[in-house]
C-alpha atoms as a PDB file:
ATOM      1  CA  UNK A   1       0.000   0.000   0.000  1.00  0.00           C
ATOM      2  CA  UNK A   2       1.572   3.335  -0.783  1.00  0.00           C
ATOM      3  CA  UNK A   3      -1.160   5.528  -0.019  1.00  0.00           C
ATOM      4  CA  UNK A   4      -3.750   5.666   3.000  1.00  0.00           C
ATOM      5  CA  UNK A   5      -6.653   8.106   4.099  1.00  0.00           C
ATOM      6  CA  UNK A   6      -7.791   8.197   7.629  1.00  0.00           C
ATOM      7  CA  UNK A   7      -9.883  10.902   9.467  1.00  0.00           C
ATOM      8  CA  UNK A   8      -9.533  11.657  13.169  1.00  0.00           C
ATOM      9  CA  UNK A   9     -10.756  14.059  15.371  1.00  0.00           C
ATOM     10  CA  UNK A  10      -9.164  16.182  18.134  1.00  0.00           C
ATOM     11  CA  UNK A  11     -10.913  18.481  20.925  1.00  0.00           C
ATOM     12  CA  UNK A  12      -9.599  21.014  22.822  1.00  0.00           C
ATOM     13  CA  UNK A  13      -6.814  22.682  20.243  1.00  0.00           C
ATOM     14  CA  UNK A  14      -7.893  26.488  21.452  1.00  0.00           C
ATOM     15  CA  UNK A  15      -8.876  28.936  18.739  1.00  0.00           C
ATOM     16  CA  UNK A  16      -8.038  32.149  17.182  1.00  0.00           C
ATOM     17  CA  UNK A  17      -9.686  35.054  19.269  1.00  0.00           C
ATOM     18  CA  UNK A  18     -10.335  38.307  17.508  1.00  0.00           C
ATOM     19  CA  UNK A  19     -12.921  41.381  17.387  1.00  0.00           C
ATOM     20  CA  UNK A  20     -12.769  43.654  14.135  1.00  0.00           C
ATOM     21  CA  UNK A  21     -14.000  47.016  13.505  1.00  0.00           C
ATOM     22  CA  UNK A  22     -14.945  48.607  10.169  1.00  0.00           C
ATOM     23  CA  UNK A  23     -15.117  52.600  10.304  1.00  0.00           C
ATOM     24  CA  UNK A  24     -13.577  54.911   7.895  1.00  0.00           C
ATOM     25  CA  UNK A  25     -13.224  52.806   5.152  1.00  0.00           C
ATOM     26  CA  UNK A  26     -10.807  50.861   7.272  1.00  0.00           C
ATOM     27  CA  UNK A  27     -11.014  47.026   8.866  1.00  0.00           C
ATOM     28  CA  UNK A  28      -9.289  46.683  11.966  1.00  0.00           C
ATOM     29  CA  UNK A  29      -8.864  45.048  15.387  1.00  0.00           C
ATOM     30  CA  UNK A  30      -6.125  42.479  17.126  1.00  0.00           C
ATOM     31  CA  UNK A  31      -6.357  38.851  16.476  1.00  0.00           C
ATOM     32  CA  UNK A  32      -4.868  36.463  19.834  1.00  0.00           C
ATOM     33  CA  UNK A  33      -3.601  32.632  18.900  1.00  0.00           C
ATOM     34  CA  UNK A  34      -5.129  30.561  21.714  1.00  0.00           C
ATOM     35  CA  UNK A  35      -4.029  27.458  20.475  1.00  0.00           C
ATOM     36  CA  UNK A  36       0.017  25.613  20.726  1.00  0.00           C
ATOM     37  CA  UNK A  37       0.021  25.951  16.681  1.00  0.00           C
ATOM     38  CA  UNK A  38       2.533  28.596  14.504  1.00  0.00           C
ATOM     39  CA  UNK A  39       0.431  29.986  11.921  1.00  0.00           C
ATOM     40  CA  UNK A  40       1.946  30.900   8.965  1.00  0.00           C
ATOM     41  CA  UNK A  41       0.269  33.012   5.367  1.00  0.00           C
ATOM     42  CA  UNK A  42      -2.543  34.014   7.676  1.00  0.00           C
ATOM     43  CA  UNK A  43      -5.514  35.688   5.905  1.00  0.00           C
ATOM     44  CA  UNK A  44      -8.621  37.320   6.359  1.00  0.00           C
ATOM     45  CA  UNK A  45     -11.720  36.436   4.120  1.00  0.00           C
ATOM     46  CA  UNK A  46     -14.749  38.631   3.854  1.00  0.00           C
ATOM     47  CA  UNK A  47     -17.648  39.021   1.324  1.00  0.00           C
ATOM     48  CA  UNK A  48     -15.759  38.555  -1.917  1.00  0.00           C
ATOM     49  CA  UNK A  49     -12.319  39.677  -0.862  1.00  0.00           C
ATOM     50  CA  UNK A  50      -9.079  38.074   0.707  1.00  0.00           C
ATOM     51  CA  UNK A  51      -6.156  39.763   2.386  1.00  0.00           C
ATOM     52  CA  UNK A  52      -3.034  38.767   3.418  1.00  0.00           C
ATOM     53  CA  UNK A  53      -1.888  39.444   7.568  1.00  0.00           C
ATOM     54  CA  UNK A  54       1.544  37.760   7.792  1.00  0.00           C
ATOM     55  CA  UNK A  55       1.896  34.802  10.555  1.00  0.00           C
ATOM     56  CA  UNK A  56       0.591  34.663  13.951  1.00  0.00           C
ATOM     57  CA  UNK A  57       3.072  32.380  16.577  1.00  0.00           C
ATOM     58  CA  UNK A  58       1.157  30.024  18.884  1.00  0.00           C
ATOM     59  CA  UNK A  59      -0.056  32.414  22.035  1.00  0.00           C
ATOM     60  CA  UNK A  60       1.158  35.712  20.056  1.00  0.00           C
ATOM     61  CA  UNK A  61      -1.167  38.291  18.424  1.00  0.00           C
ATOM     62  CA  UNK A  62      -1.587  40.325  15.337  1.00  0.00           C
ATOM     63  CA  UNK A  63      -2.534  43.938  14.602  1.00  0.00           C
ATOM     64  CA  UNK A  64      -4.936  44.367  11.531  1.00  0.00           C
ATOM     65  CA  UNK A  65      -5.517  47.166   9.860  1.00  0.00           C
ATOM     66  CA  UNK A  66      -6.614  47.270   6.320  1.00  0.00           C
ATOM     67  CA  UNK A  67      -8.075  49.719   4.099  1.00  0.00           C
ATOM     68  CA  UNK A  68     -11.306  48.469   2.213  1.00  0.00           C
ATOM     69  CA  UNK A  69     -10.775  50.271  -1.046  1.00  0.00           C
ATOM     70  CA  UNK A  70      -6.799  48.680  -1.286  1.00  0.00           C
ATOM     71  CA  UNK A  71      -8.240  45.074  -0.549  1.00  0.00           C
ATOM     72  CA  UNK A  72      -7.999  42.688  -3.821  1.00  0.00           C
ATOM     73  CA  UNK A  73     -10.793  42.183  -5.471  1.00  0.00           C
ATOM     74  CA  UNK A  74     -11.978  39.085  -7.140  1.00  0.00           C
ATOM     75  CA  UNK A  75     -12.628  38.189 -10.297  1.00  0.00           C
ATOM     76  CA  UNK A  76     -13.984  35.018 -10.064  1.00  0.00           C
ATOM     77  CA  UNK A  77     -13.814  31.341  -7.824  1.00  0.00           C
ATOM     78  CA  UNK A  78     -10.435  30.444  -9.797  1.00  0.00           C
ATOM     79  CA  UNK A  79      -8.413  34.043  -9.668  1.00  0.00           C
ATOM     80  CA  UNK A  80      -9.614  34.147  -5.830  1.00  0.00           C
ATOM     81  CA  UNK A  81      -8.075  30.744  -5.108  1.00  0.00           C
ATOM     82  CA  UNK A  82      -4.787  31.968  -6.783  1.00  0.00           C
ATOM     83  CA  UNK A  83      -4.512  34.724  -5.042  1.00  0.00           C
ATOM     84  CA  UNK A  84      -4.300  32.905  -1.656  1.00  0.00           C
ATOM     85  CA  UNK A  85      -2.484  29.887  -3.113  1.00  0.00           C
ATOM     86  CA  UNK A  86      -0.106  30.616  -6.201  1.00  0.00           C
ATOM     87  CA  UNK A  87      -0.361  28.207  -9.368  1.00  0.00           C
ATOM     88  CA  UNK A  88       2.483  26.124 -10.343  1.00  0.00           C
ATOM     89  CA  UNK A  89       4.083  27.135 -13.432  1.00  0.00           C
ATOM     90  CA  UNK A  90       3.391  25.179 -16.456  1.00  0.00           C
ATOM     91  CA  UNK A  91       5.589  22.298 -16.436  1.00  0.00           C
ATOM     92  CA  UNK A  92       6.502  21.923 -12.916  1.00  0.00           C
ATOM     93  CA  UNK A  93       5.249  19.685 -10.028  1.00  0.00           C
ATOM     94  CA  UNK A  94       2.836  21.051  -8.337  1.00  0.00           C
ATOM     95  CA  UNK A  95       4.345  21.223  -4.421  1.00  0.00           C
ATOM     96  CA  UNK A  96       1.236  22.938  -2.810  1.00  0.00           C
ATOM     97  CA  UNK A  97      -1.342  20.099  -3.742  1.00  0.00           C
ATOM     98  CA  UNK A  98      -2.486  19.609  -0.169  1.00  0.00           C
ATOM     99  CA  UNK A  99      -2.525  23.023   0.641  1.00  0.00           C
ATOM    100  CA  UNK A 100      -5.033  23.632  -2.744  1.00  0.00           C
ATOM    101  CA  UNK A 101      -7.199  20.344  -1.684  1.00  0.00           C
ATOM    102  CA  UNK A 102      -7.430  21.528   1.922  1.00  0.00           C
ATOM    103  CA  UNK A 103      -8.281  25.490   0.663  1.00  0.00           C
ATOM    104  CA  UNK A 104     -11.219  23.923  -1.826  1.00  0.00           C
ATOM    105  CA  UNK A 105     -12.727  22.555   1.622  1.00  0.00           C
ATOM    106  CA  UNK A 106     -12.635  25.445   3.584  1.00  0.00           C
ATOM    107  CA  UNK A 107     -14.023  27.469   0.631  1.00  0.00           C
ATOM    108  CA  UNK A 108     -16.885  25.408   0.192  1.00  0.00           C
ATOM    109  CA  UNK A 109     -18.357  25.199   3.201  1.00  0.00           C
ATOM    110  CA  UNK A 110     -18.445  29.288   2.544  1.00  0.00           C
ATOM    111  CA  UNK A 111     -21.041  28.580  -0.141  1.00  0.00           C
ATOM    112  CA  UNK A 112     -23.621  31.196   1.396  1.00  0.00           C
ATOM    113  CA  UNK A 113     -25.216  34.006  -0.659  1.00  0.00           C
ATOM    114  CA  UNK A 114     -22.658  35.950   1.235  1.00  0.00           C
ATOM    115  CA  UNK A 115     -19.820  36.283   3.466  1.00  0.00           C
ATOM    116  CA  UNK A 116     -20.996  38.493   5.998  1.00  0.00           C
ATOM    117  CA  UNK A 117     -19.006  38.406   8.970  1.00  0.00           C
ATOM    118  CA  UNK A 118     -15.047  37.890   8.619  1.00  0.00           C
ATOM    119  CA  UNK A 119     -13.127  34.172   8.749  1.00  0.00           C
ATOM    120  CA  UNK A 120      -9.663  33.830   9.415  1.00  0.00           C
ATOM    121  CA  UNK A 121      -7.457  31.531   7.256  1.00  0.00           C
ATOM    122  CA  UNK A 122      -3.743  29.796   8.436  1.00  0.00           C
ATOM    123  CA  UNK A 123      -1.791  27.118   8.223  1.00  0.00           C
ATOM    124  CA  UNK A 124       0.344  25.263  10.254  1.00  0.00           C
ATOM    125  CA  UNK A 125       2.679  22.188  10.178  1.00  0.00           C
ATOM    126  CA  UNK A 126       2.357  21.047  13.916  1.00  0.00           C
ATOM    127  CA  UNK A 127       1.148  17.273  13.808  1.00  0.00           C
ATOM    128  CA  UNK A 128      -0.884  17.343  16.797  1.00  0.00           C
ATOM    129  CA  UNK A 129       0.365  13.978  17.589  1.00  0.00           C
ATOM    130  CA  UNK A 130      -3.323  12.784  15.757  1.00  0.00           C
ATOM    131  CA  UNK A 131      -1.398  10.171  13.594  1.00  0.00           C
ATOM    132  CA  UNK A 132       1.718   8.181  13.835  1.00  0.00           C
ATOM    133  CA  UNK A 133       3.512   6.535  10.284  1.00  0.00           C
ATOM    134  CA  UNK A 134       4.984   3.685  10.996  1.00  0.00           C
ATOM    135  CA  UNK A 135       7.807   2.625   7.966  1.00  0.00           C
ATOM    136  CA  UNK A 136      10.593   0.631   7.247  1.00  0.00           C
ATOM    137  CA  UNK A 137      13.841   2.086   7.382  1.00  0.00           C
ATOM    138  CA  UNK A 138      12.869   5.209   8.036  1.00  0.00           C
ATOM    139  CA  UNK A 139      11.359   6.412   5.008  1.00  0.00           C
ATOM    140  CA  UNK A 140       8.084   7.965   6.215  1.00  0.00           C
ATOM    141  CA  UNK A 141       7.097  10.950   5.644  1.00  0.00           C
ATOM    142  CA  UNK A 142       4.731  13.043   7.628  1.00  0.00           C
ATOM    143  CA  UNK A 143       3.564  16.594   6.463  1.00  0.00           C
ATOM    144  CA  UNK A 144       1.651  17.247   9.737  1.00  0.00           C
ATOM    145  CA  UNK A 145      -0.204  19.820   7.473  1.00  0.00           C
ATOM    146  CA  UNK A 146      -3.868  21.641   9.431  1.00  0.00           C
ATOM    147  CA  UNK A 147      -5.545  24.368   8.123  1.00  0.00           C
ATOM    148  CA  UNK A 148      -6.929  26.603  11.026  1.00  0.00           C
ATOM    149  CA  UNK A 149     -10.059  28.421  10.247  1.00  0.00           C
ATOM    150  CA  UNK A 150     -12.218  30.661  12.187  1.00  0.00           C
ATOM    151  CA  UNK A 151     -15.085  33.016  12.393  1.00  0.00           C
ATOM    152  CA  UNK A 152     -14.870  36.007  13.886  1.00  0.00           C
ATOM    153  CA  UNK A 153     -17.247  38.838  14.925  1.00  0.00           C
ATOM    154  CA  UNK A 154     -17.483  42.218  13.341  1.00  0.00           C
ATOM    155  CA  UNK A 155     -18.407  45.463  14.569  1.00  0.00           C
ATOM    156  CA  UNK A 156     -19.439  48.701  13.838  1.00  0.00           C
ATOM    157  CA  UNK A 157     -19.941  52.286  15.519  1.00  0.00           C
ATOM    158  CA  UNK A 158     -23.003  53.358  16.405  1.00  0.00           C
ATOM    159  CA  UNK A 159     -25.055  56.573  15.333  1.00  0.00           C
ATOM    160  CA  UNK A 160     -22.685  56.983  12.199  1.00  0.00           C
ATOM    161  CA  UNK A 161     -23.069  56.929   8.475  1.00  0.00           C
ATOM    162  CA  UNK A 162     -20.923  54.273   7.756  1.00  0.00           C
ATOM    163  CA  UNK A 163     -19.686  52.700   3.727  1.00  0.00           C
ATOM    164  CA  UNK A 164     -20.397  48.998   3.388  1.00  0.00           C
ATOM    165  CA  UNK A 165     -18.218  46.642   0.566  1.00  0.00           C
ATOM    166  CA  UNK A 166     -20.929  45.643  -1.627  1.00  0.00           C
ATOM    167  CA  UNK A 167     -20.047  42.262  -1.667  1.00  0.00           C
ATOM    168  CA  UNK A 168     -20.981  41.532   2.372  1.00  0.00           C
ATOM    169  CA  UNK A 169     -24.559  42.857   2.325  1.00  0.00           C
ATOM    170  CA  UNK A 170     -26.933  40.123   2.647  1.00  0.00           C
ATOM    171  CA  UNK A 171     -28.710  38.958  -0.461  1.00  0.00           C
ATOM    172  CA  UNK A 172     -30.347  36.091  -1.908  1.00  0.00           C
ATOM    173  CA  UNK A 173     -31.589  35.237  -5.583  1.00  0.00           C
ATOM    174  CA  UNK A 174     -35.485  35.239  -5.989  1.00  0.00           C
ATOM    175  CA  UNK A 175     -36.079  34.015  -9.917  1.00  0.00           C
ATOM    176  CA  UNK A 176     -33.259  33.153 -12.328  1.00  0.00           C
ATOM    177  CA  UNK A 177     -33.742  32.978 -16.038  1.00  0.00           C
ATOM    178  CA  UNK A 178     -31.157  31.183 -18.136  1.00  0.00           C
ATOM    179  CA  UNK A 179     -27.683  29.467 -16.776  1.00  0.00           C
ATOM    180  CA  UNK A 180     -25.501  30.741 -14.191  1.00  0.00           C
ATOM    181  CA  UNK A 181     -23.252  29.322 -11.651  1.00  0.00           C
ATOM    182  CA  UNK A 182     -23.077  30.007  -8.017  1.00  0.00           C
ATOM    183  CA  UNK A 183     -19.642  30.035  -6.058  1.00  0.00           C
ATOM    184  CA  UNK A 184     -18.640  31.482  -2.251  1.00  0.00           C
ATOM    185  CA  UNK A 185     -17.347  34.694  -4.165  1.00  0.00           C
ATOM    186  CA  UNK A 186     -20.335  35.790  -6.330  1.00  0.00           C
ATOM    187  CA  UNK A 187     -22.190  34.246  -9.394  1.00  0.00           C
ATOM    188  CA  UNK A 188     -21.396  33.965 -12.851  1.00  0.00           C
ATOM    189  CA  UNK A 189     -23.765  33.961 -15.542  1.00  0.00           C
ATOM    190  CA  UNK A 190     -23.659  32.662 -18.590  1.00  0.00           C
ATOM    191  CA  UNK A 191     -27.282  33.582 -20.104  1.00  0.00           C
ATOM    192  CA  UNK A 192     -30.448  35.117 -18.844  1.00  0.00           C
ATOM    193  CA  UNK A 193     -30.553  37.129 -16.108  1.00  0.00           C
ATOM    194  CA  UNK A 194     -30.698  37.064 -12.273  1.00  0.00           C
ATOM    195  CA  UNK A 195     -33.185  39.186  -9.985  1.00  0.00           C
ATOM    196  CA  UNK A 196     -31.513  39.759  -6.660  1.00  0.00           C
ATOM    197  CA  UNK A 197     -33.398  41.042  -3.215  1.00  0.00           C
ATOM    198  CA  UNK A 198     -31.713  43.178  -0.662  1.00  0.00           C
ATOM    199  CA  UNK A 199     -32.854  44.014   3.230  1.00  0.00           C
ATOM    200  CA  UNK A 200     -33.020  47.736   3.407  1.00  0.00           C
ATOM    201  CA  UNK A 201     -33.939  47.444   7.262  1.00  0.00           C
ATOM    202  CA  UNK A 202     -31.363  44.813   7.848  1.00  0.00           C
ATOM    203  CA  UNK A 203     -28.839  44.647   5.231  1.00  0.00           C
ATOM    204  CA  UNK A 204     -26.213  42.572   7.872  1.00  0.00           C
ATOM    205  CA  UNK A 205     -27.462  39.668   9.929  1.00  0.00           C
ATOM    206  CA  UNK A 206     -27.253  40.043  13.494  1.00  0.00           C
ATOM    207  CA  UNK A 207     -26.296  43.800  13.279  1.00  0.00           C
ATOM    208  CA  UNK A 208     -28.661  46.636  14.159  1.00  0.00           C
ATOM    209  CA  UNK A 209     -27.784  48.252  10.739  1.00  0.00           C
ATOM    210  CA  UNK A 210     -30.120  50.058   7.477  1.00  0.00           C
ATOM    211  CA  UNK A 211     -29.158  51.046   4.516  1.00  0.00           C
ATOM    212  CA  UNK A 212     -29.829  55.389   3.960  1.00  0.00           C
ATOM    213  CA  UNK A 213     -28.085  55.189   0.232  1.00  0.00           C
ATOM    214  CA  UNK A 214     -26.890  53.477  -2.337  1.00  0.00           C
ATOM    215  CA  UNK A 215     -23.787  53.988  -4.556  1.00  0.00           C
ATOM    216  CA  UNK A 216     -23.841  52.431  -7.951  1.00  0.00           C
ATOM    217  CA  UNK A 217     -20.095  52.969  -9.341  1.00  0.00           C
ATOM    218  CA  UNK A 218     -19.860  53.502 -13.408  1.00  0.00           C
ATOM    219  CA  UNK A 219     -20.028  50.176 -14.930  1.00  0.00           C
ATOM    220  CA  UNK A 220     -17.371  49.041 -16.797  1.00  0.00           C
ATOM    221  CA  UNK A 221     -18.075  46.037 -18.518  1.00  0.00           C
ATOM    222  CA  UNK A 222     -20.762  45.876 -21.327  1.00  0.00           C
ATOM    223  CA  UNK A 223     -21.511  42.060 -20.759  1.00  0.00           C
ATOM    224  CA  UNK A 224     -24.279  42.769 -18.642  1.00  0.00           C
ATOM    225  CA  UNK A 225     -27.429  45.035 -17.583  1.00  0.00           C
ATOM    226  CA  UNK A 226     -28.695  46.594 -14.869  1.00  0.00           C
ATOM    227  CA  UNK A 227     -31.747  47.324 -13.444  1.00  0.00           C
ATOM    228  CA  UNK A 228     -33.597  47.934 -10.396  1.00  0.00           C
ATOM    229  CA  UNK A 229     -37.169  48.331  -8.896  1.00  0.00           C
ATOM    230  CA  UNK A 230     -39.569  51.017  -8.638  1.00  0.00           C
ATOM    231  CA  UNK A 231     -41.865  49.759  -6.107  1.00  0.00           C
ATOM    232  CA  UNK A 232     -44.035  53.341  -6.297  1.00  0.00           C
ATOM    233  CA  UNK A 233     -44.709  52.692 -10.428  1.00  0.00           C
ATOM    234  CA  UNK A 234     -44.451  48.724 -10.498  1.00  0.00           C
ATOM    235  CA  UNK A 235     -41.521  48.669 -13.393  1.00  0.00           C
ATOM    236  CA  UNK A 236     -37.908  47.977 -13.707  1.00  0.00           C
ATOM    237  CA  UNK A 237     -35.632  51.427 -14.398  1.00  0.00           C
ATOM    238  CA  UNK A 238     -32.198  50.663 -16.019  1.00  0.00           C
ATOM    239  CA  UNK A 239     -29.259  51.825 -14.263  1.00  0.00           C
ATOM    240  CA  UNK A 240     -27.070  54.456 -16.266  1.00  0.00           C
ATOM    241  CA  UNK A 241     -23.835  53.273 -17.270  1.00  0.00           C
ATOM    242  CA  UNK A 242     -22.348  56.245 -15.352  1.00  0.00           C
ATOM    243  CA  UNK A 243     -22.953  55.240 -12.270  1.00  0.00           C
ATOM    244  CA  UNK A 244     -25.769  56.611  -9.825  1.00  0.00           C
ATOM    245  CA  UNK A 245     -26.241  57.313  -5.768  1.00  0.00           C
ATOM    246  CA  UNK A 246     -29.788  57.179  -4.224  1.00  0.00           C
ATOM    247  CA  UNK A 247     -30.663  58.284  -0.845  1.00  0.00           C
ATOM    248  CA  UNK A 248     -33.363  60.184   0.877  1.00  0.00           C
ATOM    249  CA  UNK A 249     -37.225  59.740  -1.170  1.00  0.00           C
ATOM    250  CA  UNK A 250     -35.936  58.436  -4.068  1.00  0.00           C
ATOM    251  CA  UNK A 251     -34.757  55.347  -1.894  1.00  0.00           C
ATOM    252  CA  UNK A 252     -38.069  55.311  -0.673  1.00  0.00           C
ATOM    253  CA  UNK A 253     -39.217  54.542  -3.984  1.00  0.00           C
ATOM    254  CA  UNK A 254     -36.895  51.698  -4.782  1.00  0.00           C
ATOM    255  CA  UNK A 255     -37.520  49.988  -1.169  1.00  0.00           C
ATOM    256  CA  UNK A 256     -40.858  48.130  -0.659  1.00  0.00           C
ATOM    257  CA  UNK A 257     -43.120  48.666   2.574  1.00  0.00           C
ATOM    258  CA  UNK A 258     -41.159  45.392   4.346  1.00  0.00           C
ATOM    259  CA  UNK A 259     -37.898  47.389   2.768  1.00  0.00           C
ATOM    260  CA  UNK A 260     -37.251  44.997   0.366  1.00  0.00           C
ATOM    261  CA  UNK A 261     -34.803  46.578  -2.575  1.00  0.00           C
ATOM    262  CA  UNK A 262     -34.903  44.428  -5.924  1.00  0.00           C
ATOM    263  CA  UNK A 263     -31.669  44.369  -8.280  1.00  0.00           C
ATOM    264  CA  UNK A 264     -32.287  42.885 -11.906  1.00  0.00           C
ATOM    265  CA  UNK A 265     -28.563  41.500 -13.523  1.00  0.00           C
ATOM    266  CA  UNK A 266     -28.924  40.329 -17.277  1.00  0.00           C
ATOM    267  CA  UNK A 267     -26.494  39.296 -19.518  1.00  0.00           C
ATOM    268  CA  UNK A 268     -26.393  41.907 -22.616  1.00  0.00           C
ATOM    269  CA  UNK A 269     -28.725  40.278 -25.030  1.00  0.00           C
ATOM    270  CA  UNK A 270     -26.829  42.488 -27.685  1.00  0.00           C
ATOM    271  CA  UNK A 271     -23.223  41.489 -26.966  1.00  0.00           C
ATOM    272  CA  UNK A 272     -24.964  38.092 -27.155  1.00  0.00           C
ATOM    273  CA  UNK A 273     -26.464  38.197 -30.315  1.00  0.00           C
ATOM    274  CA  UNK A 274     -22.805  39.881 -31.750  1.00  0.00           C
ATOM    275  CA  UNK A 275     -21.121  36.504 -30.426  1.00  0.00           C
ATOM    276  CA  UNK A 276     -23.251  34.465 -32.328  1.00  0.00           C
END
């Protein structure tokens, strides 16, 4: 037998204590190691977005303080993973195959309309005595590999207008026409379109937030269209290409009486029809 699979499981490793902040266009806060583990290529992951903090000894802490508009921004399930693990160059053995298999797992239990509230990412090579490898001579090998991950709570000040990432307000699909896929960073699709609903009153689970505008930044790809709801004339208004902030009445008018805001995304039925 040269290769074996076995699963065990291990109570009472500690965890990775943290509280973070967002205020000012800034995410910050101090993470604490609780457990007996180095972590190394430690990482935040929020909404659509993934940022690198360094390492994190076992009992140490670590300072964070990001700026939202400088995190990366991703451009899809595959460029996300490659950001946090690099892709071996064409020809060569691929050394960080357990590292990618172990990442895919993590990711996908992340499969939720969206990422909300921030999860921590690191790695480690302590064994945690869980297995021994018994060989002949001496030739075992034992990569001890764990990736740590962990949920931890954000916060926000109170009384403030504050600027939320687009990509952690809560969400969820109500009709989809066509073919799309869904991932933990967004969706992609690949015909139709997608209607989207938004909380107005509650646009963050468990927080005591609601949403008084909404930015829409110029859009810079043609692939698809934009639309939203007017609840006050029952009809779908498309979304300049320029770009657009609402606030005050007009928001009024695009949030139902439960305040319920509607988003329509279809793929350009012109650039379409020019493909074909």
């Amino acid at each position: 037998m040269r290769q074996a699979r076995a699963t065990a499981l291990r109570d009472n490793i500690g965890h990775v204590e943290g509280q973070l902040e967002m205020d000012n266009g800034r995410i910050f806060g101090t993470l604490n190691n609780h457990t007996s583990m180095n972590l190394r290529d430690c990482r935040i992951v929020l909404g659509g977005r993934s940022f690198a903090l360094g390492d994190l000894p076992a009992g140490g802490s670590l300072q964070v303080d990001q700026a939202i508009s400088k995190w990366p921004v991703s451009i899809g399930p595959n460029q996300y993973r490659m950001d946090i693990i690099p892709q071996p160059k064409p020809g060569e053995r691929d050394e960080l195959i357990r590292e990618r298999q172990m990442l895919d797992v993590a990711l996908n239990t992340l499969q939720s309309d969206s990422i909300t509230q921030p999860v921590f990412l690191g790695w480690t090579e302590n064994p945690l005595d869980m297995f021994e490898i018994i060989a002949a001579q001496k030739k075992e090998i034992d990569y001890g590999l764990a990736l740590v991950k962990q949920e931890l709570a954000l916060q926000f000040p109170g009384d403030k207008v504050i600027e939320l990432p687009s990509d952690i307000v809560n969400h969820r699909i109500i009709e989809a026409r066509g073919a799309y896929n869904k991932n933990a960073m967004g969706y992609t699709i690949y015909e139709g379109s997608l209607t989207i609903s938004l909380d107005l009153d509650r646009p963050l689970p468990n927080q005591s937030l609601r949403v008084v505008a909404l930015d829409f930044p110029r859009q810079e790809s043609s692939m698809v269209v934009m639309k939203i709801y007017d609840w006050q004339d029952n009809r779908w208004v498309d979304l300049p290409v320029e770009g657009l902030t609402i606030s005050g009445q007009e928001l009024k008018n695009y949030g139902s009486q439960t305040g319920e805001l509607r988003l329509q995304v279809e793929k350009n039925p012109v650039m379409v029809s020019q493909i074909k």
